[in-house]
N, C-alpha and C. Protein backbone atom coordinates (compact mmCIF):
# COMPACT_ATOMS: atom_id res chain seq x y z
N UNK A 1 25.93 -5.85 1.91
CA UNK A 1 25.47 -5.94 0.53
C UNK A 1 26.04 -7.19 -0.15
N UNK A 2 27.26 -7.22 0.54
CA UNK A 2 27.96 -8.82 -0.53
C UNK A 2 27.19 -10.04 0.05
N UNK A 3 26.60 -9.65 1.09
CA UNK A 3 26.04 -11.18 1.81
C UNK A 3 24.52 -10.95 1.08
N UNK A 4 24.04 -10.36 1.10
CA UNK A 4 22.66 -10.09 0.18
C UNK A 4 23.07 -10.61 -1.34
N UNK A 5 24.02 -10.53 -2.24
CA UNK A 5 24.51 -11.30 -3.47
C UNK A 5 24.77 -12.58 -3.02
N UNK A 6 25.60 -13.03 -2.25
CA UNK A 6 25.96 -13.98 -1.90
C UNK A 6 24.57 -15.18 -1.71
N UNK A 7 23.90 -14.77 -0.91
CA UNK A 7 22.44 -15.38 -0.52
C UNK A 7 21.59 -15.50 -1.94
N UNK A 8 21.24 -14.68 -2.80
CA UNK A 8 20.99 -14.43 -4.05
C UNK A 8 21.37 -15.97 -5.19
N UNK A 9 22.76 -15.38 -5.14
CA UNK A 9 23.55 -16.71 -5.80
C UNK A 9 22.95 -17.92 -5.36
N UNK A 10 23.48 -17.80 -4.04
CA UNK A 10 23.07 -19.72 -3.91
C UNK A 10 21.33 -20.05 -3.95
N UNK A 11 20.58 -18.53 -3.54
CA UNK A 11 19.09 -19.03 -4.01
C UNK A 11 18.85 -19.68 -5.45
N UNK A 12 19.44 -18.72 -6.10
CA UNK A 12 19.71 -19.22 -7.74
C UNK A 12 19.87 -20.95 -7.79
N UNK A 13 21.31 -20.89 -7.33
CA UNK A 13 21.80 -22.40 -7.69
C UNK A 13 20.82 -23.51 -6.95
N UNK A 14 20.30 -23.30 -5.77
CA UNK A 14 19.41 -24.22 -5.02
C UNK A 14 18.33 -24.33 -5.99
N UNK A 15 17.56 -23.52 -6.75
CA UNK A 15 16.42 -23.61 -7.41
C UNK A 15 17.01 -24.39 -8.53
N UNK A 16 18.03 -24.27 -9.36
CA UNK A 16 18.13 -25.17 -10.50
C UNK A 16 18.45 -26.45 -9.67
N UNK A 17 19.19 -26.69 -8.82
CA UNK A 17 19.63 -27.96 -8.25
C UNK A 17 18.27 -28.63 -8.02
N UNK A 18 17.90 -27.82 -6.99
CA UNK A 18 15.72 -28.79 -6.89
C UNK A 18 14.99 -29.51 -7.87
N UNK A 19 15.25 -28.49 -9.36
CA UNK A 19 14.65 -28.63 -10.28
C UNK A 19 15.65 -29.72 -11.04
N UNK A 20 16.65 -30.14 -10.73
CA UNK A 20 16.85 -30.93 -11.79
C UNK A 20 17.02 -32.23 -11.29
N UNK A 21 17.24 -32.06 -9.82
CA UNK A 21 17.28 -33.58 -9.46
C UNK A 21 15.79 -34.18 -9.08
N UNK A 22 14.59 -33.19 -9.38
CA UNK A 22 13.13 -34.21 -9.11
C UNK A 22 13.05 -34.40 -10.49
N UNK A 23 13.89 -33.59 -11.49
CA UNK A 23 13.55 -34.24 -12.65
C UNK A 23 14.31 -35.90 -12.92
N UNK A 24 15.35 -35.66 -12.28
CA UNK A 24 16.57 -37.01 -12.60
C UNK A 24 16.00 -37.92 -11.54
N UNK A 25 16.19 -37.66 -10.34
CA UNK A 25 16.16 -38.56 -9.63
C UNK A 25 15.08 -39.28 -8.48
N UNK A 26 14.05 -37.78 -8.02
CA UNK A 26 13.01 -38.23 -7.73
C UNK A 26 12.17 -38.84 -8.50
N UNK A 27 11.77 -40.24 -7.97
CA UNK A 27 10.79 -41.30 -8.58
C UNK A 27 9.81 -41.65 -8.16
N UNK A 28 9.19 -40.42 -7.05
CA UNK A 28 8.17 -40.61 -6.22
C UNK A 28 6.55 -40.14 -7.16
N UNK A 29 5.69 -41.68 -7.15
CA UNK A 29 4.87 -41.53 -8.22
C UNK A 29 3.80 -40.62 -7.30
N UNK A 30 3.82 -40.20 -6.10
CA UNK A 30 2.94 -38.59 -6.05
C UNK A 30 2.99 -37.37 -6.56
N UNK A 31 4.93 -37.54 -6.60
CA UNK A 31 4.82 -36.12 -7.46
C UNK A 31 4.27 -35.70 -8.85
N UNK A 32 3.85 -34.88 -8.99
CA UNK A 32 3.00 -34.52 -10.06
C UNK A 32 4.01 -33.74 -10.80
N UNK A 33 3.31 -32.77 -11.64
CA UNK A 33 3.98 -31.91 -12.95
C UNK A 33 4.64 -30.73 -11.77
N UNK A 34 5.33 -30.52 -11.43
CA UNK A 34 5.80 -29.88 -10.10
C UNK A 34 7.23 -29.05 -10.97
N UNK A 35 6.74 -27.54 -11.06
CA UNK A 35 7.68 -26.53 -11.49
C UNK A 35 8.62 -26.11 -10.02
N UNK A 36 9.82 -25.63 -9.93
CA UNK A 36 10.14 -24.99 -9.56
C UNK A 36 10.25 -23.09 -9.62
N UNK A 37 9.24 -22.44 -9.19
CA UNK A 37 9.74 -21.19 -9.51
C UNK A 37 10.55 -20.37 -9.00
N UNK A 38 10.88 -20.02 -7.87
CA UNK A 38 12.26 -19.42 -6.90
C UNK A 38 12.25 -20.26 -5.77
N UNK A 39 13.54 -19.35 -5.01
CA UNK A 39 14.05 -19.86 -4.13
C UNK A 39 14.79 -18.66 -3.42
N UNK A 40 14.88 -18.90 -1.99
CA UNK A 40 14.89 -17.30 -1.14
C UNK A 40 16.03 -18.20 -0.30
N UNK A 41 17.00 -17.74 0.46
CA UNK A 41 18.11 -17.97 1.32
C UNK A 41 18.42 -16.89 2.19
N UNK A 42 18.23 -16.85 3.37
CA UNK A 42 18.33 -16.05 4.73
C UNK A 42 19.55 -15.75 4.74
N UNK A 43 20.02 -14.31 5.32
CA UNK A 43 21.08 -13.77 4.84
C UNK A 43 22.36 -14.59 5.70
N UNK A 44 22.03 -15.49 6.57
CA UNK A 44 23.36 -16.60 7.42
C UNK A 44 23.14 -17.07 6.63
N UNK A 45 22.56 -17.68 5.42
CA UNK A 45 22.58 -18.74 4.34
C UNK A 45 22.63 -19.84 5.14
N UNK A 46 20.87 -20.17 5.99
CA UNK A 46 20.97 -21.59 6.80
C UNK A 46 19.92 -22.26 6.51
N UNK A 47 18.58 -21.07 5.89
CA UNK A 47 17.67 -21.74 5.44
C UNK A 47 16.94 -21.32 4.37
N UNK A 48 16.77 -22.25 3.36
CA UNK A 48 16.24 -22.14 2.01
C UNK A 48 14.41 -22.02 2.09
N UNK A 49 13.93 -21.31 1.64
CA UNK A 49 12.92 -21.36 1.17
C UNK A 49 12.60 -21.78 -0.47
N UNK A 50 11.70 -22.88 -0.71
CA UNK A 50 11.92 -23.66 -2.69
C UNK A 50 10.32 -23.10 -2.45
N UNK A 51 9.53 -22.31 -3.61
CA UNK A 51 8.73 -21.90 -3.65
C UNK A 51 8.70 -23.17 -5.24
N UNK A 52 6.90 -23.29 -5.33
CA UNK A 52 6.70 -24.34 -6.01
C UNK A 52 5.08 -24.19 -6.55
N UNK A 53 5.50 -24.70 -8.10
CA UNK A 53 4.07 -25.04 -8.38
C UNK A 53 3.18 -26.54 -8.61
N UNK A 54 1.80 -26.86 -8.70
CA UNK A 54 1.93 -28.03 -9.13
C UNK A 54 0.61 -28.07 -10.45
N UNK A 55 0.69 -28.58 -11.42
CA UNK A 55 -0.36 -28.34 -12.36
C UNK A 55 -1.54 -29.58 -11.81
N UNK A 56 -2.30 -29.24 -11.52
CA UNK A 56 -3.60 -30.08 -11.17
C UNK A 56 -4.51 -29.26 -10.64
N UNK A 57 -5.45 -30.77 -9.79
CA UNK A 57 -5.96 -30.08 -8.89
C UNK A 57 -5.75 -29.88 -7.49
N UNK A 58 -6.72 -29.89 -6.28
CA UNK A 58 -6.09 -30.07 -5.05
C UNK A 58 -5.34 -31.37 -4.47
N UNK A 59 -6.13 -32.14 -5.21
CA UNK A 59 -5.55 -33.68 -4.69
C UNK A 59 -4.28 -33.83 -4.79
N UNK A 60 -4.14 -33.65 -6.05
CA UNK A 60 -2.50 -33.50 -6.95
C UNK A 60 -1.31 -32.32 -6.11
N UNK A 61 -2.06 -30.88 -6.02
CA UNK A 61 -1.18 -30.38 -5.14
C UNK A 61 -0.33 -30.85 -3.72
N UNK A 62 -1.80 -31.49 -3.02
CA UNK A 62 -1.76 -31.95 -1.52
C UNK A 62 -0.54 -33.55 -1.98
N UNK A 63 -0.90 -34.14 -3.36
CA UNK A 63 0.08 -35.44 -3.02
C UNK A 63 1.71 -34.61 -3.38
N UNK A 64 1.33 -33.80 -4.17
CA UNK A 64 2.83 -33.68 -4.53
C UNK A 64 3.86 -32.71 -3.38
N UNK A 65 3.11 -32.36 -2.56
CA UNK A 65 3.37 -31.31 -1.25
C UNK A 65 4.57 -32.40 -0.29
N UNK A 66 3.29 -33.88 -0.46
CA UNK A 66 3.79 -34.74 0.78
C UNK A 66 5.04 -35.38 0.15
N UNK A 67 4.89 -35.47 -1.56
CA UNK A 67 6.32 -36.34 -1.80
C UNK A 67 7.66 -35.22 -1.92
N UNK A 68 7.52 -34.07 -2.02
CA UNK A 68 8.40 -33.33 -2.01
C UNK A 68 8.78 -33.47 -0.33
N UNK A 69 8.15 -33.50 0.72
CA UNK A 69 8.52 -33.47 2.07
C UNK A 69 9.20 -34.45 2.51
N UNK A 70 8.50 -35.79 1.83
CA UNK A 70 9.47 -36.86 2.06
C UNK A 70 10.50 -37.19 1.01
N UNK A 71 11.08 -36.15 0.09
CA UNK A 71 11.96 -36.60 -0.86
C UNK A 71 13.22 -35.35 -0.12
N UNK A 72 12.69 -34.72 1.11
CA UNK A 72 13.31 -33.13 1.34
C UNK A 72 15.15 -33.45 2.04
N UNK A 73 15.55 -34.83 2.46
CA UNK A 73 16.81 -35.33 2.92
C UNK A 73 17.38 -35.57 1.61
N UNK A 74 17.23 -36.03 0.45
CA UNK A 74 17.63 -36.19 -0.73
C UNK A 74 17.95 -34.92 -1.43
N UNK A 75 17.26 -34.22 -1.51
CA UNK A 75 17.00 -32.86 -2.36
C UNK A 75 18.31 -32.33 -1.03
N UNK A 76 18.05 -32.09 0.12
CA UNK A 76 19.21 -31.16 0.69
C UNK A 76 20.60 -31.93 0.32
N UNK A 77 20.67 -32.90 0.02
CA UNK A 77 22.23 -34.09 0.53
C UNK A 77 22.42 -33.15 -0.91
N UNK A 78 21.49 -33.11 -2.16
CA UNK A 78 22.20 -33.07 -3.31
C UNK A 78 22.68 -31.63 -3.95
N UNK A 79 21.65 -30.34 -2.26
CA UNK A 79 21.70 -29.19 -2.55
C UNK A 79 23.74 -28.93 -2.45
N UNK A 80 24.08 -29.89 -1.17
CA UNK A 80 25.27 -29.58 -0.45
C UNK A 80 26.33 -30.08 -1.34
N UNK A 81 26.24 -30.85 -2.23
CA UNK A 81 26.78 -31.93 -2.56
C UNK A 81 27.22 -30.79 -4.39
N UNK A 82 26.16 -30.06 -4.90
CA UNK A 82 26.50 -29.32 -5.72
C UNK A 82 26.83 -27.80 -5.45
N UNK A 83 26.27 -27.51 -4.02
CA UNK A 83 26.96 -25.90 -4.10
C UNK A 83 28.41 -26.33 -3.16
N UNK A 84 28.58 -27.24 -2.82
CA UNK A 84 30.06 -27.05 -1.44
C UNK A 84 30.33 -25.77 -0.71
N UNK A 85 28.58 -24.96 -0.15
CA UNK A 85 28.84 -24.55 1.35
C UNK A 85 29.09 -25.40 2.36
N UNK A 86 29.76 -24.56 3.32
CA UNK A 86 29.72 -25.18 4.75
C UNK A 86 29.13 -25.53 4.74
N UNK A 87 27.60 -25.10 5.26
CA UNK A 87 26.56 -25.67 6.14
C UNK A 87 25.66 -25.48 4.89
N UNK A 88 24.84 -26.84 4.56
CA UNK A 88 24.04 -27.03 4.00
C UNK A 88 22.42 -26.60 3.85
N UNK A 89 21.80 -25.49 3.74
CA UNK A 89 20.65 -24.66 4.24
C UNK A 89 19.89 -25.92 4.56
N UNK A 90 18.65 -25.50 5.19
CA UNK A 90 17.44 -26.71 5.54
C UNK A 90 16.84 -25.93 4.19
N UNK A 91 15.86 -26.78 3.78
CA UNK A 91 14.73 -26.74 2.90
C UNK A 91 13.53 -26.70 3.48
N UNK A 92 12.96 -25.61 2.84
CA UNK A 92 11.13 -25.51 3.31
C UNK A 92 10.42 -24.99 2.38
N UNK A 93 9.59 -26.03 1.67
CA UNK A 93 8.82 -26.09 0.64
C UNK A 93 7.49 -25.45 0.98
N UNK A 94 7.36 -24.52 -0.13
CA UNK A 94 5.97 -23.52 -0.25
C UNK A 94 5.92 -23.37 -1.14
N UNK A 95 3.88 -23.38 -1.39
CA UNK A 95 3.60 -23.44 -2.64
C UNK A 95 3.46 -21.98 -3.12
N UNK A 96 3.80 -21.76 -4.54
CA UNK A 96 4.10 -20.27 -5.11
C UNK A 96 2.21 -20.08 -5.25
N UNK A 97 1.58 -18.72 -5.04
CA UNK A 97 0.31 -18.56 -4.90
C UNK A 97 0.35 -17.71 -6.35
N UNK A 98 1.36 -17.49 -7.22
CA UNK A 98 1.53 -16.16 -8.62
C UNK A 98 0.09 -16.78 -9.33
N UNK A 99 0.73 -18.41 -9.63
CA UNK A 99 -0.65 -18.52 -10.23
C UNK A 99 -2.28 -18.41 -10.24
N UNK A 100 -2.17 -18.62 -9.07
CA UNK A 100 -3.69 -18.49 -8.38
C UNK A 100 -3.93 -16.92 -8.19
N UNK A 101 -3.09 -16.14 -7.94
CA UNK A 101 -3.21 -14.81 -8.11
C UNK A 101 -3.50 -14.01 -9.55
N UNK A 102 -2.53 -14.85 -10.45
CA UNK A 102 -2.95 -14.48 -12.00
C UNK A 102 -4.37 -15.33 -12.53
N UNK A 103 -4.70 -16.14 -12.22
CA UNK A 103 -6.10 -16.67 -12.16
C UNK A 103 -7.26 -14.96 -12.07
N UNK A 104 -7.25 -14.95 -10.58
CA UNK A 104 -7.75 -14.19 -10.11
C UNK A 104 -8.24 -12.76 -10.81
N UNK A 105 -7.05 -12.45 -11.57
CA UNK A 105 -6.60 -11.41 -12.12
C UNK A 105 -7.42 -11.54 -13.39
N UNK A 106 -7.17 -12.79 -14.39
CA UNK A 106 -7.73 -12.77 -15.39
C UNK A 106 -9.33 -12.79 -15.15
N UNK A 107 -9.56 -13.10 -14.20
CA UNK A 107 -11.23 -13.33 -14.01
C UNK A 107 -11.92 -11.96 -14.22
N UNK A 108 -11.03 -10.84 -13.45
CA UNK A 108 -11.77 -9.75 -12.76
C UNK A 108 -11.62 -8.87 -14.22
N UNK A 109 -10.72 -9.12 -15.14
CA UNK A 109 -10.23 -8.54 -16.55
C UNK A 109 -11.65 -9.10 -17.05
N UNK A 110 -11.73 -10.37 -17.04
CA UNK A 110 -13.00 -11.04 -18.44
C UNK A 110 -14.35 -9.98 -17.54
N UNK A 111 -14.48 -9.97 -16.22
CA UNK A 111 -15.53 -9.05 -15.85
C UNK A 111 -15.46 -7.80 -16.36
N UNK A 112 -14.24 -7.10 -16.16
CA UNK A 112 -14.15 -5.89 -17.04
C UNK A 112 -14.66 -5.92 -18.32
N UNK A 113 -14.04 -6.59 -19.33
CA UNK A 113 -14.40 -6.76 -20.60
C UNK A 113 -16.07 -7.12 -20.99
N UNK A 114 -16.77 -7.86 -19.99
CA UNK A 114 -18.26 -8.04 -19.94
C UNK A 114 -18.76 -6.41 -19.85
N UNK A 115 -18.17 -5.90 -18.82
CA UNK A 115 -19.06 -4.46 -18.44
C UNK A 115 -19.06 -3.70 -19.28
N UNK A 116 -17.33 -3.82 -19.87
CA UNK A 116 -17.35 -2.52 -21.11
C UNK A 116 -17.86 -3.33 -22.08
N UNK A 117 -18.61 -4.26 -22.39
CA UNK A 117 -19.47 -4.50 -23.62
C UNK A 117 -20.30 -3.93 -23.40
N UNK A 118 -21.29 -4.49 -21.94
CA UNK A 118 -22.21 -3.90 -21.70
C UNK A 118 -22.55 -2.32 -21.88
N UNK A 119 -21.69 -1.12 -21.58
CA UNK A 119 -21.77 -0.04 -21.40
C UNK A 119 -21.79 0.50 -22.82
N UNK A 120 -21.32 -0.38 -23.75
CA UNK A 120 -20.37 0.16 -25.34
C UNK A 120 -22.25 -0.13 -25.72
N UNK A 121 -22.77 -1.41 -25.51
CA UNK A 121 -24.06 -1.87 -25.93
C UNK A 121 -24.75 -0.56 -25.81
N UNK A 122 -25.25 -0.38 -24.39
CA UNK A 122 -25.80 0.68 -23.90
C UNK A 122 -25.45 1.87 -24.52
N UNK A 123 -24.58 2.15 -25.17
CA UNK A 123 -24.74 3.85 -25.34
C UNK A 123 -24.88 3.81 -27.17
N UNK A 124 -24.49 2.71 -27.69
CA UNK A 124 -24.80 2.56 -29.27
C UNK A 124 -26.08 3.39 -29.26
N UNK A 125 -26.13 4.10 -30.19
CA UNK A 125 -27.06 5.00 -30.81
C UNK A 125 -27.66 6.19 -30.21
N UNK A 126 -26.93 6.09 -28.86
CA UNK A 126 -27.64 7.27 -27.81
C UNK A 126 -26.68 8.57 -28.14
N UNK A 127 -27.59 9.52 -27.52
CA UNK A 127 -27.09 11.14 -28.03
C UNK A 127 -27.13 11.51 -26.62
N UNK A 128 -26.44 12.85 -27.21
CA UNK A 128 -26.28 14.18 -25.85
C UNK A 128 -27.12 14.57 -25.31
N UNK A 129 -27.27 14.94 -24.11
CA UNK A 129 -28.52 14.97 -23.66
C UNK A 129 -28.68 16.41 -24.28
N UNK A 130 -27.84 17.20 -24.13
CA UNK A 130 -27.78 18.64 -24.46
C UNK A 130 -27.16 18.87 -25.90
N UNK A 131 -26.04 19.91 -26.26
CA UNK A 131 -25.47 20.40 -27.50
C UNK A 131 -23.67 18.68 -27.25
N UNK A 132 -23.68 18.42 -28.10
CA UNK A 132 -22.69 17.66 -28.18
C UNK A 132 -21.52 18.23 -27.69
N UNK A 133 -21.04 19.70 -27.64
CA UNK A 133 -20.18 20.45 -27.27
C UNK A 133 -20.60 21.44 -26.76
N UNK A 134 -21.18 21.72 -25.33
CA UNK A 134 -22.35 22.28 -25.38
C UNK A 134 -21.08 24.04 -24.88
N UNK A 135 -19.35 23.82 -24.58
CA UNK A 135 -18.53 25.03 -24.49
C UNK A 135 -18.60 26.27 -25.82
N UNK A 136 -18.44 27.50 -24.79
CA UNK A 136 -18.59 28.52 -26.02
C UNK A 136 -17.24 28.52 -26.42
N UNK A 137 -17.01 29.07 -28.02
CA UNK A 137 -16.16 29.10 -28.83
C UNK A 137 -15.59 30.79 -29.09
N UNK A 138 -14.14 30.88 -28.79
CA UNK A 138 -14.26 32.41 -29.50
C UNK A 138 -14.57 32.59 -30.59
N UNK A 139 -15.37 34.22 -30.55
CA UNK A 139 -15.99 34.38 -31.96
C UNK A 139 -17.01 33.48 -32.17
N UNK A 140 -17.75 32.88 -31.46
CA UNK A 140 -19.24 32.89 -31.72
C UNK A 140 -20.18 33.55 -30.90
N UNK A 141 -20.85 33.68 -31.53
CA UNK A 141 -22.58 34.50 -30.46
C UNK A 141 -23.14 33.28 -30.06
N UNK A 142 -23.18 34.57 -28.52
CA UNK A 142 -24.31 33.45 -27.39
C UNK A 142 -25.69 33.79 -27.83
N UNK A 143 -26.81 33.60 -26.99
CA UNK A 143 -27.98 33.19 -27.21
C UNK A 143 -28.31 34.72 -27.64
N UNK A 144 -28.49 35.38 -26.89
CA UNK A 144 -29.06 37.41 -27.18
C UNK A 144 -28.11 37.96 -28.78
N UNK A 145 -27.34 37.47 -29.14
CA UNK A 145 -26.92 37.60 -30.59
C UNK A 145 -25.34 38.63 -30.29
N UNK A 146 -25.63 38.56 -29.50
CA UNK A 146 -23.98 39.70 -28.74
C UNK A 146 -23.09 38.99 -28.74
N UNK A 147 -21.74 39.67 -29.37
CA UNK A 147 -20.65 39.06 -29.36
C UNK A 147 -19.48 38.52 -28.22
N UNK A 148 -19.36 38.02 -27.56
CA UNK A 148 -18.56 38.00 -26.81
C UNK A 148 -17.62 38.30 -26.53
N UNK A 149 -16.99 39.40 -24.95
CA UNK A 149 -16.08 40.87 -25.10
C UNK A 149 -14.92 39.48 -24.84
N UNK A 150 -14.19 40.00 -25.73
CA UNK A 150 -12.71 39.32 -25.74
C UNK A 150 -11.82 40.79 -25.62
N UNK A 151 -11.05 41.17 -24.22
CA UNK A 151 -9.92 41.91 -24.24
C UNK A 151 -10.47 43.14 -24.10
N UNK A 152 -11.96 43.30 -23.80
CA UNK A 152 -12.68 44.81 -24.20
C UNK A 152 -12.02 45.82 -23.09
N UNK A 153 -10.86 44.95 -21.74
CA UNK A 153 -11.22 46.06 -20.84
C UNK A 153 -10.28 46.79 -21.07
N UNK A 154 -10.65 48.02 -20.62
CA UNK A 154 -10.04 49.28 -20.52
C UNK A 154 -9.55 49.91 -22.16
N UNK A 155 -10.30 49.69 -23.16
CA UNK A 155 -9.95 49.65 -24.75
C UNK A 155 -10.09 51.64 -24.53
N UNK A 156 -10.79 51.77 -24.30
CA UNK A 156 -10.35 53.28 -24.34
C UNK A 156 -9.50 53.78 -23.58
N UNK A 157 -8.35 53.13 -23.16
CA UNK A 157 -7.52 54.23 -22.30
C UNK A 157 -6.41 53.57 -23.25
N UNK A 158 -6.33 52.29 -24.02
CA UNK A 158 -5.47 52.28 -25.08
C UNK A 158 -5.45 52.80 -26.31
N UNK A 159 -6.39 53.64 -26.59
CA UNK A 159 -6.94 54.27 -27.78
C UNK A 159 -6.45 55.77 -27.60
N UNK A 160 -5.96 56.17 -26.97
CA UNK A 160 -5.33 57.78 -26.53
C UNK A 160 -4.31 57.84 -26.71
């Protein structure tokens, strides 16, 4: 369990470290608007996974993929250099899919929201096919004008 915290931690610190030295020091004009969102560390703490976003389009993703790969000896020298483990994890950059998944998500919502217009459209002004409540009520009469036996059984053997 302490090596599961342990791994945790330095995922932590690797993700701010990533993130602040492509802000400082990478000057590679492929990279694009490039978020860092996590970062995962194998429980020997040897290899980092930097999960990543990039705001564009594909072009922009695909350039900023290749300058993060070739910026990936820099980014580790500076991972080692601010956490002082032993052994310095490798880095392996993957792109985070949350967004494209929340994309996805909002699409299938705006479809929802189309249908339930549609359905809300559709039933404006329409009625029951039958009685609006069409359940019997105690104490009302059904159709033959007879009251409905509530409790009738056995009333004469409580009456003695």
């Amino acid at each position: 369990m302490a090596d599961n915290a342990r791994a945790r931690k330095l995922a932590d610190r690797i993700q701010v470290v990533v993130a602040e030295t492509l802000d400082r020091r990478i000057k590679d004009p492929r990279l694009g608007f490039v978020t860092i969102t996590d970062a995962r560390v194998t429980g020997d703490l040897r290899e980092a996974t930097v999960f990543y976003t990039v705001y564009g389009d594909d072009a922009e993703r695909a350039a900023s993929a290749a300058a993060l790969e070739s910026a990936k000896g820099i980014l580790r020298s500076e991972v080692g250099r601010q956490t002082g483990v032993r052994f310095t994890p490798t880095l392996t950059f993957v792109p985070d899919a949350l967004p494209e998944t929340a994309r996805i998500i909002d699409d299938l919502l705006d479809q929802a929201r189309t249908k339930d217009a549609q359905v809300r459209e559709a039933s404006t002004g329409a009625r029951y096919a039958g009685d609006a409540d069409p359940y019997r009520k105690p104490g009302e009469e059904d159709e033959a004008g007879d009251e409905p036996e509530h409790g009738s059984r056995h009333e004469d053997e409580t009456s003695e």
